[in-house]
C-alpha atoms as a PDB file:
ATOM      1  CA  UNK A   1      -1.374  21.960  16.722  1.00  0.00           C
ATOM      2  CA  UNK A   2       0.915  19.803  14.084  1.00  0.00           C
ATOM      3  CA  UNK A   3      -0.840  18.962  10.885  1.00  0.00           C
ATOM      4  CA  UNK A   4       0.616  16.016   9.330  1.00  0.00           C
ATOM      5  CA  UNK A   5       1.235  16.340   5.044  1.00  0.00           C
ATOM      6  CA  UNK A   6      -1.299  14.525   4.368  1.00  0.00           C
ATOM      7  CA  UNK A   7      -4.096  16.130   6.178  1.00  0.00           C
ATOM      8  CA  UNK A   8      -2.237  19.276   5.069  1.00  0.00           C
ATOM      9  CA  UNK A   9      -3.175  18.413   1.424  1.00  0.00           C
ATOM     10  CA  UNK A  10      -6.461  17.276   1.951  1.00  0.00           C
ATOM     11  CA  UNK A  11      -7.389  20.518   3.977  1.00  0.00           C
ATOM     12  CA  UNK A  12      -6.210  22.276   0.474  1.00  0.00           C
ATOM     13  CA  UNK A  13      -8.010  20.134  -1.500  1.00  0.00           C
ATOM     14  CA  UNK A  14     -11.554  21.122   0.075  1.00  0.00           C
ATOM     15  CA  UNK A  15     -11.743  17.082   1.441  1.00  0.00           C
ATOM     16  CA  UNK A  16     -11.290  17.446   5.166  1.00  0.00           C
ATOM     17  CA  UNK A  17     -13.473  18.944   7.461  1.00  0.00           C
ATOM     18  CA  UNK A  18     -11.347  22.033   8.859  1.00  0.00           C
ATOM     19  CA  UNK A  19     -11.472  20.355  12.169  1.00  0.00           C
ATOM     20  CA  UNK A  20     -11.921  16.561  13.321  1.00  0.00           C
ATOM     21  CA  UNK A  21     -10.353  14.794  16.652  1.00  0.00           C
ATOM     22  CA  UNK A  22      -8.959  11.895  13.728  1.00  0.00           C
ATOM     23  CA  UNK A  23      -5.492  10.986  12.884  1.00  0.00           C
ATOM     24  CA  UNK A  24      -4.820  10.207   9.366  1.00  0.00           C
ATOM     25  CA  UNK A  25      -2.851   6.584   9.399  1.00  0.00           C
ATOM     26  CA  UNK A  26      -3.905   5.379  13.095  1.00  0.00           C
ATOM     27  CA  UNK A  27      -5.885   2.046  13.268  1.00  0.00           C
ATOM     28  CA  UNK A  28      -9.129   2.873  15.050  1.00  0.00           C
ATOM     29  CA  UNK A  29     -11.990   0.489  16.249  1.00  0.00           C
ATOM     30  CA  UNK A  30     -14.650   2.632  14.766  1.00  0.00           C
ATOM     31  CA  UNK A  31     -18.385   1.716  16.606  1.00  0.00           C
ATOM     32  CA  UNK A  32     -21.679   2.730  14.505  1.00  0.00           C
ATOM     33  CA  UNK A  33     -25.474   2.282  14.982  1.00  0.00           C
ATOM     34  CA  UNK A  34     -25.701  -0.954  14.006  1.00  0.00           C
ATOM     35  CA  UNK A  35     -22.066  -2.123  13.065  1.00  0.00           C
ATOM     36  CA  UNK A  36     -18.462  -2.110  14.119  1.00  0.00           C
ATOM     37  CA  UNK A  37     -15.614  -1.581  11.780  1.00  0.00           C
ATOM     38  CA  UNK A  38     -11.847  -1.328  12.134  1.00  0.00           C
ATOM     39  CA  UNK A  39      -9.283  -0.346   9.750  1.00  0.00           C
ATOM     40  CA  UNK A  40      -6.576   2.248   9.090  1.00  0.00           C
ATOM     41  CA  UNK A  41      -7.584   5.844   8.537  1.00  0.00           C
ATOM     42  CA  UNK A  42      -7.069   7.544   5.454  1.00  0.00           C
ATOM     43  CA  UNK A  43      -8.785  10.117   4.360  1.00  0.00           C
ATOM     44  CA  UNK A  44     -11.826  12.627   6.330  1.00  0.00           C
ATOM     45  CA  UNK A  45     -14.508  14.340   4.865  1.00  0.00           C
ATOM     46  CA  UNK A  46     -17.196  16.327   6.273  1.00  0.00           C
ATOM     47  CA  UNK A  47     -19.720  13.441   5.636  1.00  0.00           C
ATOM     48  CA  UNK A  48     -17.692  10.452   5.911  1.00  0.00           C
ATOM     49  CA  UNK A  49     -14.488   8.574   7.355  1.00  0.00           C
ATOM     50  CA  UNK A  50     -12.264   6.388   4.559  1.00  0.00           C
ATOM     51  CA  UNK A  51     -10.542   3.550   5.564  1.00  0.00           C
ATOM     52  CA  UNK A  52      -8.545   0.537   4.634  1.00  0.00           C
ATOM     53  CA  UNK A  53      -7.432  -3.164   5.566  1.00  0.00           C
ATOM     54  CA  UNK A  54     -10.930  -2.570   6.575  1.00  0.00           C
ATOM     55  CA  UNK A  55     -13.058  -5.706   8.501  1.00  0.00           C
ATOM     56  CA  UNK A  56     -16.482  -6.032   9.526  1.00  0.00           C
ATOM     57  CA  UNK A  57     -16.788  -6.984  13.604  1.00  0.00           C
ATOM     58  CA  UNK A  58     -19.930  -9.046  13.906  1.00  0.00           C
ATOM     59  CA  UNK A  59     -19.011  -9.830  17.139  1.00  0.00           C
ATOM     60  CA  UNK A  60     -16.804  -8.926  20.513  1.00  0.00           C
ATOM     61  CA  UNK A  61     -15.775 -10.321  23.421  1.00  0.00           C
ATOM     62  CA  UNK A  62     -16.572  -8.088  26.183  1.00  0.00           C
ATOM     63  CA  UNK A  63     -16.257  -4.835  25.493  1.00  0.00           C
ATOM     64  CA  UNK A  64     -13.757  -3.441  27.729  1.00  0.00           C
ATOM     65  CA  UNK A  65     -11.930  -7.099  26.963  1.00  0.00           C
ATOM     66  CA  UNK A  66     -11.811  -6.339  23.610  1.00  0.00           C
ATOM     67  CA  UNK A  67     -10.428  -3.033  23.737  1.00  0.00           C
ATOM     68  CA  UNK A  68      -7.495  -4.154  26.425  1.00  0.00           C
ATOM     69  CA  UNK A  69      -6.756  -7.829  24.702  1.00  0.00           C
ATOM     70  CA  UNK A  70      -7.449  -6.950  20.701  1.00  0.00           C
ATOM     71  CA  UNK A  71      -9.591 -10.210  20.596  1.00  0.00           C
ATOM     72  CA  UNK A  72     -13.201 -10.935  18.479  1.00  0.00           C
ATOM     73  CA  UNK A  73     -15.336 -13.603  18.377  1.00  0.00           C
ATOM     74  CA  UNK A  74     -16.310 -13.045  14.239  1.00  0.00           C
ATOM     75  CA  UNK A  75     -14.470 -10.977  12.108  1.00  0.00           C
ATOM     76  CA  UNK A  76     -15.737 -10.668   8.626  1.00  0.00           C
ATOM     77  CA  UNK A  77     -12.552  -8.787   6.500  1.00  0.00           C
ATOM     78  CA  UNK A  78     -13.459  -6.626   3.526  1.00  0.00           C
ATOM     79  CA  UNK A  79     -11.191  -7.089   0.479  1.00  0.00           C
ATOM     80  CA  UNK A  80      -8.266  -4.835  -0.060  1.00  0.00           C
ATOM     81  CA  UNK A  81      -9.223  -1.273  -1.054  1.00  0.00           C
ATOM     82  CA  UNK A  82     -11.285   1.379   0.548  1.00  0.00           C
ATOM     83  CA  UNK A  83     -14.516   1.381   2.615  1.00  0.00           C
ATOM     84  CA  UNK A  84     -16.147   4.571   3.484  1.00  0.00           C
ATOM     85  CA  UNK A  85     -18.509   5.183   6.627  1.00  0.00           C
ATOM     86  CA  UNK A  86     -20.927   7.699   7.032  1.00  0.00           C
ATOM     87  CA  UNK A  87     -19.529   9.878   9.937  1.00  0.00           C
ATOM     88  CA  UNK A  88     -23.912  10.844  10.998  1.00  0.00           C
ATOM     89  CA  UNK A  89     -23.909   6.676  11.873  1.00  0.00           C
ATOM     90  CA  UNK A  90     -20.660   6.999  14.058  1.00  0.00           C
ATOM     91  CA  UNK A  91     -21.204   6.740  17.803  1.00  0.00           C
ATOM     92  CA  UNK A  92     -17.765   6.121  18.864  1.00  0.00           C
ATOM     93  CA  UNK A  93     -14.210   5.933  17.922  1.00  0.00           C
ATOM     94  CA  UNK A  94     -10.397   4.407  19.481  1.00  0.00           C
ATOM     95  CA  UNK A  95      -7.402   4.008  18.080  1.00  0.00           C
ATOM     96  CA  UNK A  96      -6.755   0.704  17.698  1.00  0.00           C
ATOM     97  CA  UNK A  97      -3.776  -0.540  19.517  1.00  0.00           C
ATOM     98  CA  UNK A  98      -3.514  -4.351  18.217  1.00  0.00           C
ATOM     99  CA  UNK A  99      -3.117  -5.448  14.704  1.00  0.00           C
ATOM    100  CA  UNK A 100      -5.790  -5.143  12.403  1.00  0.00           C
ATOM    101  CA  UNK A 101      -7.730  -8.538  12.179  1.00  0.00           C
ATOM    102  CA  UNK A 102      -7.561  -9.493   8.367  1.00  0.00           C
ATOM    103  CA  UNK A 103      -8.285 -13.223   8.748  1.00  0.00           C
ATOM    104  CA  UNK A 104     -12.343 -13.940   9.021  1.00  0.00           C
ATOM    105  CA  UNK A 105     -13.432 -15.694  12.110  1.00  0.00           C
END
């Protein structure tokens, strides 16, 4: 298994769950209880998932649409900076493999 530097340091630091199926610094389409998010990942903690250039899906297309074709019907971008989600409300989680939408729809 290849740690990247940055996981490396947060391991150290006590901020990382020892083990987690995340990459630090993929885009992921990240699905919770009652909202969707995508963003870049940067940091993991036992309790939560930190991420950035961070938006708000209100609404897909079909699912399996969206995934294959990167398209939303609303997008609702946070401002630049972090947003942290509680891991507990995650249900699922894919790397994202379009851009990140940062223009609100």
């Amino acid at each position: 298994m290849q740690i990247e530097l940055s996981e490396l340091l947060q391991l150290a630091s006590g901020k990382v769950a020892q083990t987690h199926p995340y990459k630090i610094g993929e885009k992921y389409l990240i699905r919770t209880v009652t909202m969707i998010y995508t963003g870049r990942l940067i940091e993991v903690h036992d309790q939560e998932l930190v991420i950035e250039d961070a938006a708000w899906i209100a609404e897909t297309e079909r699912w399996a649409d969206c995934l294959k074709d990167g398209k939303f019907k609303e997008v609702e971008p946070y401002t630049d900076g972090r947003v942290v989600i509680g891991r507990g409300a995650i249900l699922d989680a894919s790397i994202w493999q379009h851009d990140l939408p940062r223009k609100q729809k």
